[in-house]
Protein backbone atom coordinates (compact mmCIF):
# COMPACT_ATOMS: atom_id res chain seq x y z
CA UNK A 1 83.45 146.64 -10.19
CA UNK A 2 84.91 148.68 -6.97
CA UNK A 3 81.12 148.94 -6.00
CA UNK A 4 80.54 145.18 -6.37
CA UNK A 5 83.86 144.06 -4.48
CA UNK A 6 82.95 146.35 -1.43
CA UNK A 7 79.38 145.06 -0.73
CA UNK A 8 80.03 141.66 -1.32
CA UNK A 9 83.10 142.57 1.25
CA UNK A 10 80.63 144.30 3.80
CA UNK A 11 78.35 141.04 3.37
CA UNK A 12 80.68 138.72 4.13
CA UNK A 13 81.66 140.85 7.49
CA UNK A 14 78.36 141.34 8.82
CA UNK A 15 77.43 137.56 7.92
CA UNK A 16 80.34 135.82 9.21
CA UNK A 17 82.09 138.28 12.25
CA UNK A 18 79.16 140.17 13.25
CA UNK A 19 77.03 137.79 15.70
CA UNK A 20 73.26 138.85 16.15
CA UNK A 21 71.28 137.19 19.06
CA UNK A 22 72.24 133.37 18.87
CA UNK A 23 73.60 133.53 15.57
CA UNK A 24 75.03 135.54 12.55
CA UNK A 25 72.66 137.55 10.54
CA UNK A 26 72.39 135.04 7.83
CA UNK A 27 71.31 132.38 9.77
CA UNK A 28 68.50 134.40 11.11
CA UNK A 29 67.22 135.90 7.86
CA UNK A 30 67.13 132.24 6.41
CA UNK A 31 65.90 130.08 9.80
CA UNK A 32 69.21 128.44 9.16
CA UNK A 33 70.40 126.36 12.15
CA UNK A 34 74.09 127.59 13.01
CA UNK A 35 74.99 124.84 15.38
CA UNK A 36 72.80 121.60 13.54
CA UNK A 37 74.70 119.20 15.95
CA UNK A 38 72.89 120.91 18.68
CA UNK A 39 69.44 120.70 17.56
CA UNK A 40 70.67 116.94 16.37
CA UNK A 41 71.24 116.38 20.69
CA UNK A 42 68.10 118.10 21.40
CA UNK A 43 65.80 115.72 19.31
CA UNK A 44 68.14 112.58 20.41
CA UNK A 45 67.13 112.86 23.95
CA UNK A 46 64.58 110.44 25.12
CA UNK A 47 63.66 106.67 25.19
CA UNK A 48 63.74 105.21 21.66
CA UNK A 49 61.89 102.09 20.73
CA UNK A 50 62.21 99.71 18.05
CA UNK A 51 60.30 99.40 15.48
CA UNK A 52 62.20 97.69 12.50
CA UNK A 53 65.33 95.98 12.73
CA UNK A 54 68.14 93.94 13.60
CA UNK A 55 66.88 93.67 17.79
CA UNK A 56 63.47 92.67 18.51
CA UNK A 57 60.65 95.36 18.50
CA UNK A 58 60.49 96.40 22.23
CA UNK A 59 63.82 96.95 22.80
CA UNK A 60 64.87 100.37 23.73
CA UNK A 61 67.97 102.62 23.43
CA UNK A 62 68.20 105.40 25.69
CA UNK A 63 69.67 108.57 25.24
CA UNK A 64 70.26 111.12 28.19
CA UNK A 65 71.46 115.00 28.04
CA UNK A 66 74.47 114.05 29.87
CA UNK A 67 75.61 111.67 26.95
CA UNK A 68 74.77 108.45 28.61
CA UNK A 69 73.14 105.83 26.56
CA UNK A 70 71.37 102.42 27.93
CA UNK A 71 70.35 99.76 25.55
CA UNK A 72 67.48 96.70 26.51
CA UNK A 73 66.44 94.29 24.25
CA UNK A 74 66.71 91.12 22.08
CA UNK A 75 69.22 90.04 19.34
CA UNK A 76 66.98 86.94 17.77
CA UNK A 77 66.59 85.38 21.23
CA UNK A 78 69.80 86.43 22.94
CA UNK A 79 69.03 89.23 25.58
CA UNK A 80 71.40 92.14 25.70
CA UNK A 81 71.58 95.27 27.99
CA UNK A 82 74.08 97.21 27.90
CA UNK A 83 75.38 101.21 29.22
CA UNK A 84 77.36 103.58 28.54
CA UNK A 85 78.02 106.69 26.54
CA UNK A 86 77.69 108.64 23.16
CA UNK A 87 78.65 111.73 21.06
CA UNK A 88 78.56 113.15 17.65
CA UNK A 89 81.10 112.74 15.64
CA UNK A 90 79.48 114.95 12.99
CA UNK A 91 75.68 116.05 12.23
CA UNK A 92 74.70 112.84 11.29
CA UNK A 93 77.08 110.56 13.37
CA UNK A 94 76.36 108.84 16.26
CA UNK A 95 79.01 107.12 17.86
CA UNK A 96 78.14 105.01 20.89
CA UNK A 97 79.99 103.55 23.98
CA UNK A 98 78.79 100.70 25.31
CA UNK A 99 79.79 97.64 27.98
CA UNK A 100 78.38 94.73 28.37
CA UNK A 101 79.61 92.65 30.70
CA UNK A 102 82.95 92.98 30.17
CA UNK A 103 82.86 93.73 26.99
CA UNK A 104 83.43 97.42 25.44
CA UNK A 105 82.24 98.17 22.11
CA UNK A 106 82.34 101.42 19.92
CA UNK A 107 79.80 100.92 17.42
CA UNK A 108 79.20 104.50 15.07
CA UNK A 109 75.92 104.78 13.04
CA UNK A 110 74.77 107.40 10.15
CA UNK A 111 71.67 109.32 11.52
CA UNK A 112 69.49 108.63 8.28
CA UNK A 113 66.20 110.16 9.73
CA UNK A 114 65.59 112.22 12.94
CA UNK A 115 62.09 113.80 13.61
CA UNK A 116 60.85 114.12 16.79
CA UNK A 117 58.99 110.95 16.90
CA UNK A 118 60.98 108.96 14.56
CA UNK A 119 65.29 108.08 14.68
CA UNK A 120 66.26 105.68 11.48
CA UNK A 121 70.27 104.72 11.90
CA UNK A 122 72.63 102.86 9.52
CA UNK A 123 75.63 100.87 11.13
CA UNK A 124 79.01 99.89 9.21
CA UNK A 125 77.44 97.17 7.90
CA UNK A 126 74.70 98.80 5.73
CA UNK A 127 72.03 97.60 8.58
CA UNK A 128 69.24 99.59 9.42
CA UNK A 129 67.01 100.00 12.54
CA UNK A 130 63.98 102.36 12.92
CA UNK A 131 62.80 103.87 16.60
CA UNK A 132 59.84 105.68 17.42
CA UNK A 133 60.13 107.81 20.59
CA UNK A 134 58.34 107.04 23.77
């Protein structure tokens, strides 16, 4: 039992204290992301278009590395653009800030799918819109 207890105890050091390159050793053995909110920025970066949803196809969200978003498009036949800013909350959170006009909303989504080509979202309301990337 000693035996057992002290290499599950060495494990657990060089796992979770020891780093190795850009992560611990587990997460390079396993291609395990250690920072998944980071690759979740990477692959939000870019102009997303609409393909399915509540705003007219066409319309576009933009996302830039600096956390600013801009949104262009078409509620039924209302036209809305709007700027301003967004984070993650969690992995799979998106919470944007946007004005329009003078108008501030704070709108937070669920990140359902996110390839590189292809962002599906979720609001508070159960609605969902699908982007393809320019």
């Amino acid at each position: 039992m000693l035996v057992c207890r002290d290499v599950l105890l060495a494990f657990l050091v060089i796992t979770l204290w020891l780093p190795a390159g850009n992560g611990s050793l587990l997460a390079e053995t396993t291609g395990l992301s250690q920072d998944k909110a980071a690759v979740t920025r990477a692959k939000l970066i870019g102009v997303w278009e609409v393909v399915k949803g509540e705003l007219s196809q066409g319309s576009t969200l933009e996302l830039t590395k600096e956390g600013k978003v801009k949104l262009v498009g078409k509620v039924e036949v209302k036209p809305i653009r709007a700027e301003g800013s967004y984070e993650l909350a969690t992995d799979d959170t998106l919470v944007l800030t946007l004005e329009e006009r003078d108008e501030k909303r704070k709108p937070l989504f669920t990140i359902l799918t996110l390839t590189d080509k292809s962002l599906v979202i979720k609001d508070i309301d159960g609605k969902v819109t699908e982007f393809k990337k320019r």
